[in-house]
PDB file of N, CA and C in Angstrom:
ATOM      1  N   UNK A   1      17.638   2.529  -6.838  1.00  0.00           N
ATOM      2  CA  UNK A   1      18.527   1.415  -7.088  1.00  0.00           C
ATOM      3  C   UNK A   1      17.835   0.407  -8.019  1.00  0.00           C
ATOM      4  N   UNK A   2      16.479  -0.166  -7.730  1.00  0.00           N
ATOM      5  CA  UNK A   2      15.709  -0.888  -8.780  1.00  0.00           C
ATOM      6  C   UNK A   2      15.667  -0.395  -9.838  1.00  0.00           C
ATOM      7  N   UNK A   3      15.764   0.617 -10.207  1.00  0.00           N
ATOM      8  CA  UNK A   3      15.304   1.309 -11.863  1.00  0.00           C
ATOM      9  C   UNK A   3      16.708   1.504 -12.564  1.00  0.00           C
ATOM     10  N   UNK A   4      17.304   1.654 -11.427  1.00  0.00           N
ATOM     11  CA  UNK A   4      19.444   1.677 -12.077  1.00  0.00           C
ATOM     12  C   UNK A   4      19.041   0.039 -12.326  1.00  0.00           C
ATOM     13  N   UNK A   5      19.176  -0.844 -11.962  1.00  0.00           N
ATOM     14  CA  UNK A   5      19.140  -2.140 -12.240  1.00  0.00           C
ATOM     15  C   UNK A   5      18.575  -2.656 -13.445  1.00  0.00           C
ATOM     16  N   UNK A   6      17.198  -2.340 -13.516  1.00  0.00           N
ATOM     17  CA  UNK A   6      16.297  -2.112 -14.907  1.00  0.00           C
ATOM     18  C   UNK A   6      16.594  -2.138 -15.771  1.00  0.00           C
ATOM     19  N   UNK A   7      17.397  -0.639 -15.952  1.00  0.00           N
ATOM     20  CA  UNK A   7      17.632   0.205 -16.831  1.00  0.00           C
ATOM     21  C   UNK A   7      19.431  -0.415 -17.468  1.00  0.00           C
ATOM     22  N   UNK A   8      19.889  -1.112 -15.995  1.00  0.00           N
ATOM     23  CA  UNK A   8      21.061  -2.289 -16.474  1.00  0.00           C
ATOM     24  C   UNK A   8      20.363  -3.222 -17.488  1.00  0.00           C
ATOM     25  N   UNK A   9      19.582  -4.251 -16.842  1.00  0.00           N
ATOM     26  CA  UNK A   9      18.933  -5.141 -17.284  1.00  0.00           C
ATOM     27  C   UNK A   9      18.510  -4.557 -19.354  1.00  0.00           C
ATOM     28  N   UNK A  10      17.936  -3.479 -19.578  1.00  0.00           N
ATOM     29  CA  UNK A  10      17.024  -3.540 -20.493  1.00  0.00           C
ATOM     30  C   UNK A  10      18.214  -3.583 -21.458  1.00  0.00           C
ATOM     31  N   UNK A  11      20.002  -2.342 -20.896  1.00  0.00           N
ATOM     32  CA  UNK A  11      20.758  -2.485 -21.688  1.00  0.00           C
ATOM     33  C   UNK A  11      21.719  -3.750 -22.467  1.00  0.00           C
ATOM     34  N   UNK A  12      21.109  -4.640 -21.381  1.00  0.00           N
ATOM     35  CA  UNK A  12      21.990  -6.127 -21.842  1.00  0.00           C
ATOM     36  C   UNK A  12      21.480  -6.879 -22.277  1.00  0.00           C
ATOM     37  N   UNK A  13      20.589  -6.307 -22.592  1.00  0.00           N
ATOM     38  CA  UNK A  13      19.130  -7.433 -23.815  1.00  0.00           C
ATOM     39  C   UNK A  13      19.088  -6.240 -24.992  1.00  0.00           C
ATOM     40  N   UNK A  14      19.748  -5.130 -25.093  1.00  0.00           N
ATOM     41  CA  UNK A  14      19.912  -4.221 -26.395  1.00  0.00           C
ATOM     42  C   UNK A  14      21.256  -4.674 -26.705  1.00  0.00           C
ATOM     43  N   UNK A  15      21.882  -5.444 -26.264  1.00  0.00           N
ATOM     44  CA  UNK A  15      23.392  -5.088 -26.997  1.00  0.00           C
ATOM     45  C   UNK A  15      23.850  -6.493 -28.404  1.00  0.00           C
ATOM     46  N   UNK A  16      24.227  -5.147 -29.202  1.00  0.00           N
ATOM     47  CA  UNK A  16      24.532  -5.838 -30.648  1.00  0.00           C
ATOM     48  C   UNK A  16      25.003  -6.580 -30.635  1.00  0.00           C
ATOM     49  N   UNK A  17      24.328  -8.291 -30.258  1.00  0.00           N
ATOM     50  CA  UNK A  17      25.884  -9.363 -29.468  1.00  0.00           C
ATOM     51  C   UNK A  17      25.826 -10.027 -31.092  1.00  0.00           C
ATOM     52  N   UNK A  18      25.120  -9.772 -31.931  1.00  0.00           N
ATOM     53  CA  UNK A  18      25.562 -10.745 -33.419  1.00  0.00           C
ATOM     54  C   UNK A  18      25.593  -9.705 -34.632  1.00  0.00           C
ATOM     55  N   UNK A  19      25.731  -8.710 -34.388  1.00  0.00           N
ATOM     56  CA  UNK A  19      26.053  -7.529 -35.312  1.00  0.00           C
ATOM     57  C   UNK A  19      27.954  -7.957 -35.226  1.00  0.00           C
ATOM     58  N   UNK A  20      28.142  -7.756 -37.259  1.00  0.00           N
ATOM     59  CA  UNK A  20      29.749  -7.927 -37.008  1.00  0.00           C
ATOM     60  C   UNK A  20      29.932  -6.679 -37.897  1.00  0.00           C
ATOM     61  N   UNK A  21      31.055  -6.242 -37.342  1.00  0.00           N
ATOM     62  CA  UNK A  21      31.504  -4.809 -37.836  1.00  0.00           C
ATOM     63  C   UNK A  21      32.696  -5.084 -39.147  1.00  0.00           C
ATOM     64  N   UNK A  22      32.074  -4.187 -39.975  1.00  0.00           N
ATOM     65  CA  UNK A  22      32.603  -4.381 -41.152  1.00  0.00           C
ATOM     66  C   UNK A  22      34.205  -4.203 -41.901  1.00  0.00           C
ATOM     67  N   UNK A  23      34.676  -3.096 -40.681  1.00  0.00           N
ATOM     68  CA  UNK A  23      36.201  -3.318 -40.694  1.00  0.00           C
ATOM     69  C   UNK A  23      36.998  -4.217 -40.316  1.00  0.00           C
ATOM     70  N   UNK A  24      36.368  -5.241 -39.787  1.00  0.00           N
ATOM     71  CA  UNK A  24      37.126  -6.682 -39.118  1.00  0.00           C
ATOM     72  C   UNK A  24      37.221  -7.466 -40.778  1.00  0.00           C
ATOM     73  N   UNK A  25      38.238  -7.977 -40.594  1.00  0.00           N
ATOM     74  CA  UNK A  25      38.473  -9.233 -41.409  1.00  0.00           C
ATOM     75  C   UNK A  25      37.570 -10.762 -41.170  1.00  0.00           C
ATOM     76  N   UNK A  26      37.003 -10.954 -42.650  1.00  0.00           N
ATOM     77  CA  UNK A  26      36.677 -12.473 -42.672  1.00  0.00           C
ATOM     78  C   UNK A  26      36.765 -13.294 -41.854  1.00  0.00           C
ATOM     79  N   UNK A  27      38.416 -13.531 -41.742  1.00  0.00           N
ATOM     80  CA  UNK A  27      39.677 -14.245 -40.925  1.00  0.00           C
ATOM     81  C   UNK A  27      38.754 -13.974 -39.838  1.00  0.00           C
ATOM     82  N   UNK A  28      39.150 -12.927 -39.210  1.00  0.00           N
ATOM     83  CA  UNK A  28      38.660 -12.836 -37.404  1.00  0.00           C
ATOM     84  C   UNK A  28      37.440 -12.445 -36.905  1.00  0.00           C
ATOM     85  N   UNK A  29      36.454 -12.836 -38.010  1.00  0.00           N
ATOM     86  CA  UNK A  29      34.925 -13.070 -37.456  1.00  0.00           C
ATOM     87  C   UNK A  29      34.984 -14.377 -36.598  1.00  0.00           C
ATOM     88  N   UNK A  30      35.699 -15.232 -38.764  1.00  0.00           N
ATOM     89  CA  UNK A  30      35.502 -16.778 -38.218  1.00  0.00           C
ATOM     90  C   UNK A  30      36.095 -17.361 -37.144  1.00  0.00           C
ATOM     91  N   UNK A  31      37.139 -16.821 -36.814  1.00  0.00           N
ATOM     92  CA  UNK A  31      38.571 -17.269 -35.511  1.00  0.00           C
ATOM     93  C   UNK A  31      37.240 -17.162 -34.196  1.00  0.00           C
ATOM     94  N   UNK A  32      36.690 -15.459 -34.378  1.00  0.00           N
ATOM     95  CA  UNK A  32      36.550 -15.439 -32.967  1.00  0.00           C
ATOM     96  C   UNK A  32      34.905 -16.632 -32.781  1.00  0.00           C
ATOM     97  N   UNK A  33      34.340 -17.081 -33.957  1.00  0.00           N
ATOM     98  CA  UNK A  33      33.241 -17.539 -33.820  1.00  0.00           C
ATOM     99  C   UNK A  33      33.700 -19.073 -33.479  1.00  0.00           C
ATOM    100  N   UNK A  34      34.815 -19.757 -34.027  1.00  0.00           N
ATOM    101  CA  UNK A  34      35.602 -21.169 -33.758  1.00  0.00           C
ATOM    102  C   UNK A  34      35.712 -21.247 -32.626  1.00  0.00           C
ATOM    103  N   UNK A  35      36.723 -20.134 -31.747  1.00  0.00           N
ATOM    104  CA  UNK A  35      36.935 -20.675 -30.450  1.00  0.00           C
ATOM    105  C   UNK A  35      36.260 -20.265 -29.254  1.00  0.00           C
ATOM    106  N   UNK A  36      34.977 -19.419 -29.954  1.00  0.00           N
ATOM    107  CA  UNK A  36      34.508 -18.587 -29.366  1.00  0.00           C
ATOM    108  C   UNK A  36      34.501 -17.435 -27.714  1.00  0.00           C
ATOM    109  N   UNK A  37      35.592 -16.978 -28.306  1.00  0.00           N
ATOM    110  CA  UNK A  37      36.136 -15.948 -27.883  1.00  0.00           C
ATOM    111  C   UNK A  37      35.408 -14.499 -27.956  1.00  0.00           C
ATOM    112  N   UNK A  38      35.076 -13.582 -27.730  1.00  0.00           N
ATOM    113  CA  UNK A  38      34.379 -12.103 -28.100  1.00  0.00           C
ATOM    114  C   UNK A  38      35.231 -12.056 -28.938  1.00  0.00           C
ATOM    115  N   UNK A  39      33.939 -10.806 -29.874  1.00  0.00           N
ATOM    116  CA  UNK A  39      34.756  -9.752 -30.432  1.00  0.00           C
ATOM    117  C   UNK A  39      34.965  -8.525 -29.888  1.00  0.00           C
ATOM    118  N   UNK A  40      36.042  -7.969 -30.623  1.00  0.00           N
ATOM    119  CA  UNK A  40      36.218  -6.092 -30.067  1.00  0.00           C
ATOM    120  C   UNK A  40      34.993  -5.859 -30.335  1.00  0.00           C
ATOM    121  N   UNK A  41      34.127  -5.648 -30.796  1.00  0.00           N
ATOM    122  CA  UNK A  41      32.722  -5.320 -30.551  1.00  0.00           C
ATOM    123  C   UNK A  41      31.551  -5.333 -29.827  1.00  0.00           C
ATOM    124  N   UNK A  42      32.144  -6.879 -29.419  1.00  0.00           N
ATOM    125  CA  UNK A  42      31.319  -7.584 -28.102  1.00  0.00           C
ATOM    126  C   UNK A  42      31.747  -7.108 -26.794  1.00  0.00           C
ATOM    127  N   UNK A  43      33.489  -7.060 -26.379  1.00  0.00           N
ATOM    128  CA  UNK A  43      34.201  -6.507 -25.478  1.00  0.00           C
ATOM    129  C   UNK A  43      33.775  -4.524 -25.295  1.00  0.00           C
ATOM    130  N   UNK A  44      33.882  -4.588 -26.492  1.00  0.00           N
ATOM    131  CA  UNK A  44      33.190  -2.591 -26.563  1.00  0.00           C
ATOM    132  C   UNK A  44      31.941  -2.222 -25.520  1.00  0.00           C
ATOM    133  N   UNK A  45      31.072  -3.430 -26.459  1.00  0.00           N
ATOM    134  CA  UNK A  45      30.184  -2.976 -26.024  1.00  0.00           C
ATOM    135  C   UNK A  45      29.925  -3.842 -24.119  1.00  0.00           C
ATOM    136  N   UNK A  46      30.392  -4.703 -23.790  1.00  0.00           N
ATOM    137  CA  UNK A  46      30.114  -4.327 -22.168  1.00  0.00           C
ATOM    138  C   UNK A  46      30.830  -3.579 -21.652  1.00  0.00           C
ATOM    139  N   UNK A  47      32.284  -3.151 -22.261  1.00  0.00           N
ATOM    140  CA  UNK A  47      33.016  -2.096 -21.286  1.00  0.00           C
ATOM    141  C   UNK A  47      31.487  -0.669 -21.447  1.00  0.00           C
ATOM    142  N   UNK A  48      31.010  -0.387 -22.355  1.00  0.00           N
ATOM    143  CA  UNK A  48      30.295   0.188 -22.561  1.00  0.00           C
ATOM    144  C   UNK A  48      29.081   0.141 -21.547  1.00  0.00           C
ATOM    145  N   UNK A  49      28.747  -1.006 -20.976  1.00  0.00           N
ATOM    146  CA  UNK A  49      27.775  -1.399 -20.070  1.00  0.00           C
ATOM    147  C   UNK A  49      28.445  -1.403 -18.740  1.00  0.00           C
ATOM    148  N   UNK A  50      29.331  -1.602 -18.560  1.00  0.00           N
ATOM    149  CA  UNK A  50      30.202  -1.715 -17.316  1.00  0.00           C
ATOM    150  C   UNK A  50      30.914  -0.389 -16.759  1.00  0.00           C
ATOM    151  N   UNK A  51      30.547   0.721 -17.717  1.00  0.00           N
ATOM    152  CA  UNK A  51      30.994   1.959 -17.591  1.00  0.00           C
ATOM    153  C   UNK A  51      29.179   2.282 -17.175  1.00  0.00           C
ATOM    154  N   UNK A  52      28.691   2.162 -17.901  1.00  0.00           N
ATOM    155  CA  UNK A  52      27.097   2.822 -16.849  1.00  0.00           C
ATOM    156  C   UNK A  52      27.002   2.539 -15.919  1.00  0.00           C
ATOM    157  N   UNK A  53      27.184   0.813 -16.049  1.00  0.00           N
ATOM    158  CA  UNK A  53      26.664   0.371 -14.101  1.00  0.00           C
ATOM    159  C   UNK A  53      27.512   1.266 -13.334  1.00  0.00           C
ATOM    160  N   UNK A  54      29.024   1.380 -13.767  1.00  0.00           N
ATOM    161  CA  UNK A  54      29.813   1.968 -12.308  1.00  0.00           C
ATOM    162  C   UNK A  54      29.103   3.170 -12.252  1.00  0.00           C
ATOM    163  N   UNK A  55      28.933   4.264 -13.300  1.00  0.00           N
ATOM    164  CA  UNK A  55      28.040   5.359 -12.919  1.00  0.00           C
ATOM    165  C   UNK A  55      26.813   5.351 -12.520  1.00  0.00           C
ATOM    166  N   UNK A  56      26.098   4.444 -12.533  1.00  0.00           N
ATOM    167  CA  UNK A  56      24.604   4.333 -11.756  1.00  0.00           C
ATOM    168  C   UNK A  56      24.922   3.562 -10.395  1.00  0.00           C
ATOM    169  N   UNK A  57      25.748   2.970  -9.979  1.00  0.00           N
ATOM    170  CA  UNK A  57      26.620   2.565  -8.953  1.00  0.00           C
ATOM    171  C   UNK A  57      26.962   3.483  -7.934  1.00  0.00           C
ATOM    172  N   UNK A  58      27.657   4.507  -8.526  1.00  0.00           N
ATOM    173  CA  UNK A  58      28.103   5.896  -7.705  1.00  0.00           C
ATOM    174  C   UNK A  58      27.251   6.375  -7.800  1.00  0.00           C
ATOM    175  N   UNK A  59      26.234   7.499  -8.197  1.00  0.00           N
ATOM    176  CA  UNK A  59      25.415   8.012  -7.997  1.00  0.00           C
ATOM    177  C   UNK A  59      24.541   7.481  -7.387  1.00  0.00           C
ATOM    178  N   UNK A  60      23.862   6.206  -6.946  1.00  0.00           N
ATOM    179  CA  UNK A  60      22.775   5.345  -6.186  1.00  0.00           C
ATOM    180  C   UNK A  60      23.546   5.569  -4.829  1.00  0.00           C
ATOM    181  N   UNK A  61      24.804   5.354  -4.973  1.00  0.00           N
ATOM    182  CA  UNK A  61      26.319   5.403  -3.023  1.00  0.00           C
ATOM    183  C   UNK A  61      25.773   6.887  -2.802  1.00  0.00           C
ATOM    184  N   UNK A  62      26.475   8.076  -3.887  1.00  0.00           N
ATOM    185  CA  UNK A  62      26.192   9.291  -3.421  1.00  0.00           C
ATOM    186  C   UNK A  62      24.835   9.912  -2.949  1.00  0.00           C
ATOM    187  N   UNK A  63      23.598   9.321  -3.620  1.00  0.00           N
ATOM    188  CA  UNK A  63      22.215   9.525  -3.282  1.00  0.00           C
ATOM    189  C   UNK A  63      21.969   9.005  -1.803  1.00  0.00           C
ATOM    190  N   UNK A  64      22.945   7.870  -1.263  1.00  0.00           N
ATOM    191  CA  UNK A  64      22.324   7.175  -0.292  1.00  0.00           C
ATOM    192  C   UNK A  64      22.946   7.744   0.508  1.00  0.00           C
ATOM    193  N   UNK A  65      24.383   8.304   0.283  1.00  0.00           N
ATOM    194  CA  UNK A  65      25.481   9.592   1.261  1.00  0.00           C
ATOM    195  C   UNK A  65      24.498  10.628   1.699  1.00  0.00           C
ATOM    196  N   UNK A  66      24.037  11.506   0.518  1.00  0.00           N
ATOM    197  CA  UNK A  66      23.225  12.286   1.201  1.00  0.00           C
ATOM    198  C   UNK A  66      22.043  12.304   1.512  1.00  0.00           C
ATOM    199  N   UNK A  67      21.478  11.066   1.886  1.00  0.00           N
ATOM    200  CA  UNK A  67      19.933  10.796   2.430  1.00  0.00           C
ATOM    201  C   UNK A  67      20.339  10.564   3.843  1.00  0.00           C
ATOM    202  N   UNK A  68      21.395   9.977   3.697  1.00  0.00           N
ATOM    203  CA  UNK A  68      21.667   9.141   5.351  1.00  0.00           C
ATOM    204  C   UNK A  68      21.797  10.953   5.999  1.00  0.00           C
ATOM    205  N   UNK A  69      23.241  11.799   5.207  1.00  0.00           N
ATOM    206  CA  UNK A  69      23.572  12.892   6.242  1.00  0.00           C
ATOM    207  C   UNK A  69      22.161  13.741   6.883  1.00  0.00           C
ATOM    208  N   UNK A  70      21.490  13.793   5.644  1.00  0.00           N
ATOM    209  CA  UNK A  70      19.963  14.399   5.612  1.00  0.00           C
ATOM    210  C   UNK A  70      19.086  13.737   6.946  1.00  0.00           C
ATOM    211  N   UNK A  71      19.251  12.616   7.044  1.00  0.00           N
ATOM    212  CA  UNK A  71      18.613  11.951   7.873  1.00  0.00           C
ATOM    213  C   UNK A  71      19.092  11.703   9.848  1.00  0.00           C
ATOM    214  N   UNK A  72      20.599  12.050   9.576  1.00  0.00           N
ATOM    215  CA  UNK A  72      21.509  12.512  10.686  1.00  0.00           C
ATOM    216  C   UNK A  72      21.358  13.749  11.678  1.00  0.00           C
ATOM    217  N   UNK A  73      20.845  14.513   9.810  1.00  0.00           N
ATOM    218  CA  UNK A  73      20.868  15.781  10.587  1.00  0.00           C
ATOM    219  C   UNK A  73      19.586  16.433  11.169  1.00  0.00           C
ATOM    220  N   UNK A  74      18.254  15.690  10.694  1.00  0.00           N
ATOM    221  CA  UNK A  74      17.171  15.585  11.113  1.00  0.00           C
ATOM    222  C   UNK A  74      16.947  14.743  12.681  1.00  0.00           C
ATOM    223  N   UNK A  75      17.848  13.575  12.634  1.00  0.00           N
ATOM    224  CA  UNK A  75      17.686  13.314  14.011  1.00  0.00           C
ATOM    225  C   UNK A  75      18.276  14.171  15.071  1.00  0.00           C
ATOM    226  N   UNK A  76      19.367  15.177  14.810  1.00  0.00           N
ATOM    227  CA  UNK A  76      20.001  15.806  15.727  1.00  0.00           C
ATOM    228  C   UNK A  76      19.252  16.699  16.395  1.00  0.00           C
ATOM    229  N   UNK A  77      18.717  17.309  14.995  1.00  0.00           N
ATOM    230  CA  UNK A  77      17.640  18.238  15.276  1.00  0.00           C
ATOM    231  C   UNK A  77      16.414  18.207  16.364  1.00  0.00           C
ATOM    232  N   UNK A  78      16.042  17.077  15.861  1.00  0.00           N
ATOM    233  CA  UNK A  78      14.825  16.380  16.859  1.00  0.00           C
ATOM    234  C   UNK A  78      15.863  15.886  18.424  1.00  0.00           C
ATOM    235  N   UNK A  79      16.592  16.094  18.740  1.00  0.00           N
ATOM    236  CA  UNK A  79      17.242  15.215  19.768  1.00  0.00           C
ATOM    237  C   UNK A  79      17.277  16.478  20.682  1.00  0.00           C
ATOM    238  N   UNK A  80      17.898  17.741  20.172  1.00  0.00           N
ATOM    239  CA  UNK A  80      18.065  19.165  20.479  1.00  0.00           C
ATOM    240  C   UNK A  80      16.722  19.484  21.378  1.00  0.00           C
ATOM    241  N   UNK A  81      16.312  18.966  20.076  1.00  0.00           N
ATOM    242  CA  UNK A  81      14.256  20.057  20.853  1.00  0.00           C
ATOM    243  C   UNK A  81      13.630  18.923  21.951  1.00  0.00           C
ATOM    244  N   UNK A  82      13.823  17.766  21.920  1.00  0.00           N
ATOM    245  CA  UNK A  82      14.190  17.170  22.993  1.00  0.00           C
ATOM    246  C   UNK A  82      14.572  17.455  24.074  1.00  0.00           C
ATOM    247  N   UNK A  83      15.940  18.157  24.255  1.00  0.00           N
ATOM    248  CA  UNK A  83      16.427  18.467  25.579  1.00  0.00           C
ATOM    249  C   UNK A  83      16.141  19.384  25.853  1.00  0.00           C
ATOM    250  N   UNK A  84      15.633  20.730  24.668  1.00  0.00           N
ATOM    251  CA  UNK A  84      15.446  21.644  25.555  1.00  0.00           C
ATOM    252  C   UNK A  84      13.926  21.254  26.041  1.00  0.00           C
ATOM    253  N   UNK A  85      13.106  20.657  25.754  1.00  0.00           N
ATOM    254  CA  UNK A  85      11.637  20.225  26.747  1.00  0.00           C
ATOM    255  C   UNK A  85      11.860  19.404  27.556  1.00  0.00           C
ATOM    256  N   UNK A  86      12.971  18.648  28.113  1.00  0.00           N
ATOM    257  CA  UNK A  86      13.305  18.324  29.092  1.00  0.00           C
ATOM    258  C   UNK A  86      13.372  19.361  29.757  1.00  0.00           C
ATOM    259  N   UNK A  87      14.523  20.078  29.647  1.00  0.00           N
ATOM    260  CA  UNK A  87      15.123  21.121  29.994  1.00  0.00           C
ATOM    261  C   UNK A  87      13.770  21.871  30.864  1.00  0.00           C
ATOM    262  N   UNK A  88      13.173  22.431  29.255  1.00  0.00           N
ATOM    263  CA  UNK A  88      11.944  23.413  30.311  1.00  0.00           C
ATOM    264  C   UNK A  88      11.065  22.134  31.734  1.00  0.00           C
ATOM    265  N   UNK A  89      11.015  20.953  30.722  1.00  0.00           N
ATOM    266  CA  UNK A  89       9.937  20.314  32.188  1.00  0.00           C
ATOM    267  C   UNK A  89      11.109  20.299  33.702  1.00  0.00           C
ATOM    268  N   UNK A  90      12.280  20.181  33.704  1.00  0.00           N
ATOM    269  CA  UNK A  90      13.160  19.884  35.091  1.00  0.00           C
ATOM    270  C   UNK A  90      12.630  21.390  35.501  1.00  0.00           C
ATOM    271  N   UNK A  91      12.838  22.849  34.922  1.00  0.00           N
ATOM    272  CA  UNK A  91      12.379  24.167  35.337  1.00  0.00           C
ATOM    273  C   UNK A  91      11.194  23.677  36.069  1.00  0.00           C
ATOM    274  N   UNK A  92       9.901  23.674  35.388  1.00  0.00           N
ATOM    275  CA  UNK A  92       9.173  23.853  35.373  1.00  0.00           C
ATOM    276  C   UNK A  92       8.543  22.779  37.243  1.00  0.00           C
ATOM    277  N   UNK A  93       9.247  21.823  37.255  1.00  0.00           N
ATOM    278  CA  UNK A  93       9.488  20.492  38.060  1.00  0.00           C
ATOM    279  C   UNK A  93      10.086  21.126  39.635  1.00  0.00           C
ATOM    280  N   UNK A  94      11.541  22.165  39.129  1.00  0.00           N
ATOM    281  CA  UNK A  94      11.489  22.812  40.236  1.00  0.00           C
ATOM    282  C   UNK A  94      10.632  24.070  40.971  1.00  0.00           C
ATOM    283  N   UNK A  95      10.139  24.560  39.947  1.00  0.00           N
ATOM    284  CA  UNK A  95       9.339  25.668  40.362  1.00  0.00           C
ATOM    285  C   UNK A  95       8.035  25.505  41.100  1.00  0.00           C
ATOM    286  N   UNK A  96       7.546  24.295  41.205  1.00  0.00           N
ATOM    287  CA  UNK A  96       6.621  23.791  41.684  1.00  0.00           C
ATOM    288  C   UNK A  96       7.031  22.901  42.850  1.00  0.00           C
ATOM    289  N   UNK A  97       7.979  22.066  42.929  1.00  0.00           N
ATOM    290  CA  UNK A  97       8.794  22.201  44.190  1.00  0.00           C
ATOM    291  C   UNK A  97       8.887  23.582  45.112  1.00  0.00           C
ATOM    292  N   UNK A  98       9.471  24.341  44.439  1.00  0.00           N
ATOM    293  CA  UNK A  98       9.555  25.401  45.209  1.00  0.00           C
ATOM    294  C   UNK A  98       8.401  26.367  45.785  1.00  0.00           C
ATOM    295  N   UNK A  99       7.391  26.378  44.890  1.00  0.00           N
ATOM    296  CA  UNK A  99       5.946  26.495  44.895  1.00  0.00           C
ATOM    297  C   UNK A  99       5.074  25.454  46.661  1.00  0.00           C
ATOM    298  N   UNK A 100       5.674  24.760  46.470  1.00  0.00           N
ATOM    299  CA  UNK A 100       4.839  23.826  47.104  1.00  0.00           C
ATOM    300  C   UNK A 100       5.360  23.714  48.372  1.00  0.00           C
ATOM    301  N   UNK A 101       6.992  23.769  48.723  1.00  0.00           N
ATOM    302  CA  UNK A 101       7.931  24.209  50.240  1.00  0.00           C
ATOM    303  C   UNK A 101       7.606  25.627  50.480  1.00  0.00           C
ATOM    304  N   UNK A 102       7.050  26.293  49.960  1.00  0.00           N
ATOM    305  CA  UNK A 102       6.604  27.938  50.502  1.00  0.00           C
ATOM    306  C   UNK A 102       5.463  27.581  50.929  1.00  0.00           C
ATOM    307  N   UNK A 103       4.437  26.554  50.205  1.00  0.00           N
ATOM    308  CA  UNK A 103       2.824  26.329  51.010  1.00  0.00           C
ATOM    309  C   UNK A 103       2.807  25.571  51.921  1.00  0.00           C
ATOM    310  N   UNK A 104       4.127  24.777  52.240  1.00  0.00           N
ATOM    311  CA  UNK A 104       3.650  23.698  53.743  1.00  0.00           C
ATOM    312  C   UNK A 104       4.464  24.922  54.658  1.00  0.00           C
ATOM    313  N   UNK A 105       5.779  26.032  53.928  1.00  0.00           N
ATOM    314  CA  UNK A 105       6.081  26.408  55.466  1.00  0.00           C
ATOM    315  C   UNK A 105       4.864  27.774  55.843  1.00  0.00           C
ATOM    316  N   UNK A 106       4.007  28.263  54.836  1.00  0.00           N
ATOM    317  CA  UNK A 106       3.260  29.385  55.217  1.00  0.00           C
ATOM    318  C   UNK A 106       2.119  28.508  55.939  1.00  0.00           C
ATOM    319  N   UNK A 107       2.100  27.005  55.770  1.00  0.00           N
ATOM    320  CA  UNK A 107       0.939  26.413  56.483  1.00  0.00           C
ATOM    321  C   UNK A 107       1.522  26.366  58.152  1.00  0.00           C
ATOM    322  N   UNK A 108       2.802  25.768  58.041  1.00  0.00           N
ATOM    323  CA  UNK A 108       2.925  25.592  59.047  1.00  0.00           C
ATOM    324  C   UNK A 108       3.477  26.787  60.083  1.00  0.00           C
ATOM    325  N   UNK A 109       3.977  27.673  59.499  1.00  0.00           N
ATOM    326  CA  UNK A 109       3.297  29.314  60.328  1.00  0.00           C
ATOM    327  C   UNK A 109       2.692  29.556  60.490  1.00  0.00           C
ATOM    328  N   UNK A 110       1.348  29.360  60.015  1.00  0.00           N
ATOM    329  CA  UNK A 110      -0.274  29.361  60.427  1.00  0.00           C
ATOM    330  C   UNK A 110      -0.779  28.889  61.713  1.00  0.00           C
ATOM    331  N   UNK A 111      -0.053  27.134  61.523  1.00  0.00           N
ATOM    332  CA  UNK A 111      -0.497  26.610  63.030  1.00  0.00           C
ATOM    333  C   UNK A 111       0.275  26.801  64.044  1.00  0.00           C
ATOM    334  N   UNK A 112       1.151  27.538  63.599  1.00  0.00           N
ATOM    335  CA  UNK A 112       1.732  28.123  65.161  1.00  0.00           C
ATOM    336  C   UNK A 112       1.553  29.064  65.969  1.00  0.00           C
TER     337      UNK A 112
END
C-alpha cells in the first residue's frame, strides 16, 4: 500500500501541469489561464492519475482479500490439529483412568 502511494505521489509531481497542447486555440489557453479553470490537458491528465490510483486501489483490496482468506485458512488449520491433540490427550486421560481403577480394584483383591 506505501509504494502504491509513492508511486501515486511521484506521478503527481510528473504531470505536464504547464505544458499547452498545440491543437488548442490561443483563445482557450488564455480563457482557461484568466479564470483559471483546467485545461483538457490538465483534466486528461488526472483522469489519467485517477484511473491508476483506482487500479492500485483494487489490487492493494484484492491482495489484502487474499492474505486475510490465506490467513483464515491457516488458522483453521491450526484450530483442527488442536482438537485432534485434545482429542488424543481426553484418550489418553481416560486410559489411565482406566489404568489406574484396575490397580486400586486388583489392590483391593489382594487385601482381601
Amino acid at each position: 500500500m506505501q509504494q502504491t502511494v509513492r508511486r501515486i505521489h511521484e506521478i503527481t509531481q510528473d504531470l505536464p501541469v504547464h505544458k499547452v497542447r498545440q491543437r488548442r486555440g490561443l483563445f482557450t489557453n488564455i480563457l482557461s489561464r484568466v479564470t483559471g479553470l483546467a485545461s483538457q490537458e490538465q483534466l486528461q491528465s488526472v483522469r489519467d492519475v485517477l484511473e491508476r490510483i483506482e487500479t492500485g486501489v483494487y489490487k492493494a483490496a484484492e491482495m489484502f482479500g487474499q492474505g486475510s482468506r490465506s490467513l483464515l485458512a491457516s488458522f483453521q488449520i491450526e484450530q483442527k490439529r488442536i482438537a485432534n491433540v485434545v482429542r488424543i490427550l481426553t484418550l489418553y486421560r481416560k486410559s489411565i483412568s482406566t489404568i489406574q481403577r484396575e490397580m486400586l480394584r486388583a489392590i483391593n483383591w489382594d487385601m482381601t
